[in-house]
C-alpha atoms as a PDB file:
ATOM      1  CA  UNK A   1       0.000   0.000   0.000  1.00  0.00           C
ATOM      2  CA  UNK A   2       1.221   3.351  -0.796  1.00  0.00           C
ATOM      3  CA  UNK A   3      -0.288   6.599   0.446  1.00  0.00           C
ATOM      4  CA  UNK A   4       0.530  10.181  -1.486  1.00  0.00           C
ATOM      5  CA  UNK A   5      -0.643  13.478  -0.454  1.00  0.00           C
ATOM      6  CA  UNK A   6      -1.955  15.792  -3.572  1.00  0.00           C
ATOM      7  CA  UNK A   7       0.091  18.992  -3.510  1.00  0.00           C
ATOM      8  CA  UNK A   8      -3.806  20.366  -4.887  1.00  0.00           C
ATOM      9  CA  UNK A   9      -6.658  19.940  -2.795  1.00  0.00           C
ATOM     10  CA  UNK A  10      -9.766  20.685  -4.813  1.00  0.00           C
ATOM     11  CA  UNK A  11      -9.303  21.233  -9.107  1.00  0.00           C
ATOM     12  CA  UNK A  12      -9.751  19.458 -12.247  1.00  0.00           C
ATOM     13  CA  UNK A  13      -6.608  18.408 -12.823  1.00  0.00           C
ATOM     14  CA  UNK A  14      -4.962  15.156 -10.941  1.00  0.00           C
ATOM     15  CA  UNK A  15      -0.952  14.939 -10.658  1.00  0.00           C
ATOM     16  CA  UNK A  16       0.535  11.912  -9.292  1.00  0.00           C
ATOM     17  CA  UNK A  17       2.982  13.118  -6.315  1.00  0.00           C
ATOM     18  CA  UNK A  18       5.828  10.934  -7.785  1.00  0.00           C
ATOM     19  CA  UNK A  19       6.634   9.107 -10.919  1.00  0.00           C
ATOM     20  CA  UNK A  20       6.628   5.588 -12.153  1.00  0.00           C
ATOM     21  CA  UNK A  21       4.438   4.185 -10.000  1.00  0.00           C
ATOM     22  CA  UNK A  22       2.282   2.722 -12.805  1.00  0.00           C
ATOM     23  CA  UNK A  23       4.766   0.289 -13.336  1.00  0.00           C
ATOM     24  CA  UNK A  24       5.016  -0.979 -10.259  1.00  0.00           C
ATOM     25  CA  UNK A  25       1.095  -0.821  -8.899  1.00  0.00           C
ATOM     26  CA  UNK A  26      -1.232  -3.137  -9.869  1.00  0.00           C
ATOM     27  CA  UNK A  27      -4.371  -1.476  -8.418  1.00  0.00           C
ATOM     28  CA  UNK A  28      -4.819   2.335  -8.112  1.00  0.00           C
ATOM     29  CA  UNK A  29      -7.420   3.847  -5.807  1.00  0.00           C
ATOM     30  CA  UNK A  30      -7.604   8.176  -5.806  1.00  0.00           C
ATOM     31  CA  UNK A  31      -9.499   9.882  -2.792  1.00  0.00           C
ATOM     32  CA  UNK A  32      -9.939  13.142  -3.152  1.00  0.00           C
ATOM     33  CA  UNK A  33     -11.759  16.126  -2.541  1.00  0.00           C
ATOM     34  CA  UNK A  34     -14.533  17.847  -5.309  1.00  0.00           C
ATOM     35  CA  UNK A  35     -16.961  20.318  -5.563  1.00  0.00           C
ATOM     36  CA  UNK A  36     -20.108  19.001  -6.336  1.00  0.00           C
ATOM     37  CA  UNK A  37     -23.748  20.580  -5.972  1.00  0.00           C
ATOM     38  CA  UNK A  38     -22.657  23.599  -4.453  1.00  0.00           C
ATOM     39  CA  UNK A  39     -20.541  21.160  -1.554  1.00  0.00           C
ATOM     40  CA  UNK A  40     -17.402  20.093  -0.687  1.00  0.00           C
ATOM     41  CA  UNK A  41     -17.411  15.743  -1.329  1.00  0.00           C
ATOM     42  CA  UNK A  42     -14.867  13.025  -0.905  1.00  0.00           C
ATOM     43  CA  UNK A  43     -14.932  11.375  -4.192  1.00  0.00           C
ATOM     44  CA  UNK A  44     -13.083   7.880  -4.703  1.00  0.00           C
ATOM     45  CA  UNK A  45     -11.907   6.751  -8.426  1.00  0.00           C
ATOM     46  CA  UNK A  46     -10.529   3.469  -9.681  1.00  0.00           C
ATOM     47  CA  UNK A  47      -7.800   4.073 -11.673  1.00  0.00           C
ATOM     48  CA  UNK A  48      -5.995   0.800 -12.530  1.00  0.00           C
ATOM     49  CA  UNK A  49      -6.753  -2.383 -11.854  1.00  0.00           C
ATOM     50  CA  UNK A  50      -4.318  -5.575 -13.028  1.00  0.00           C
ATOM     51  CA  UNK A  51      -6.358  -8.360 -14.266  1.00  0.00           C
ATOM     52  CA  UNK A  52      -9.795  -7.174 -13.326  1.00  0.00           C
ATOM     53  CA  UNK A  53     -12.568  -5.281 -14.415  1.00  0.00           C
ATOM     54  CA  UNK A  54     -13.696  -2.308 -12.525  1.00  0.00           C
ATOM     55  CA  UNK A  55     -16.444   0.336 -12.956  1.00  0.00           C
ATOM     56  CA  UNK A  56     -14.857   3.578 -13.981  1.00  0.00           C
ATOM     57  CA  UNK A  57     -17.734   5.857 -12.174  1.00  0.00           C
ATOM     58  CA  UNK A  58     -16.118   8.385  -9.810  1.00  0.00           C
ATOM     59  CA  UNK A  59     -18.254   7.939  -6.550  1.00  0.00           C
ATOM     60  CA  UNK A  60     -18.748   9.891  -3.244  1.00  0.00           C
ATOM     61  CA  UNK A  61     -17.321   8.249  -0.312  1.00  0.00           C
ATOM     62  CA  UNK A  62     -19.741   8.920   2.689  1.00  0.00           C
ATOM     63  CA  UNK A  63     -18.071   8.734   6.267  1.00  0.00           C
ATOM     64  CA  UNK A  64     -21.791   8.131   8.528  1.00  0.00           C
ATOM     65  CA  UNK A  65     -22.341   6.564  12.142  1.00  0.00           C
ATOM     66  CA  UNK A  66     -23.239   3.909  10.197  1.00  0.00           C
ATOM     67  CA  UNK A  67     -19.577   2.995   8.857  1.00  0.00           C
ATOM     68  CA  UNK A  68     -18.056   4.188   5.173  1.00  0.00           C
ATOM     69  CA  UNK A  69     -19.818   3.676   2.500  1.00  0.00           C
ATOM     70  CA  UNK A  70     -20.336   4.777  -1.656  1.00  0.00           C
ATOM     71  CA  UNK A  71     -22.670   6.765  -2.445  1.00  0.00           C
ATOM     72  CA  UNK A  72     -23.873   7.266  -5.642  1.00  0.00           C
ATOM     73  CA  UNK A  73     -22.437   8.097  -8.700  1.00  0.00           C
ATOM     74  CA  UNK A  74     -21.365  11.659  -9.410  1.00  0.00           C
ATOM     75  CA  UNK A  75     -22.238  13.196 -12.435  1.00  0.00           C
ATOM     76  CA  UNK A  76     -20.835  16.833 -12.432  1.00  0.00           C
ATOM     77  CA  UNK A  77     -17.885  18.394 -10.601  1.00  0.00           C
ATOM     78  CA  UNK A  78     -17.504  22.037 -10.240  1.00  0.00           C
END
């Protein structure tokens, strides 16, 4: 597991915090923060995944009392 912190919190643009680790990852998960509907939302992305197929739908992550969960897909960032 590796962990990276974004130099950019909220934009439209994603840069990976170091290089070459495409090569050497076999499954790459992006948190990250977005505006959506006029809010500030955690929204989790698949972006590689070795031998597998995944949906490619960005999704909000919801942090309840409940536990973590996905919420549904999102449609428009700001």
């Amino acid at each position: 597991i590796y962990t990276a912190e974004s130099t950019d919190l909220l934009g439209p643009t994603l840069r990976v915090p170091f290089q070459g680790v495409s090569a050497v990852t076999h499954n790459m998960i992006v948190l990250r923060h977005a505006r959506t509907n006029g809010r500030i939302a955690r929204v989790l992305s698949v972006l590689k995944m070795r031998d597998s197929g995944y949906e490619p739908s960005l999704r909000e992550l919801l942090i309840t009392d409940q536990g973590i969960r996905l919420g549904d897909v999102v449609t428009s960032l700001e």
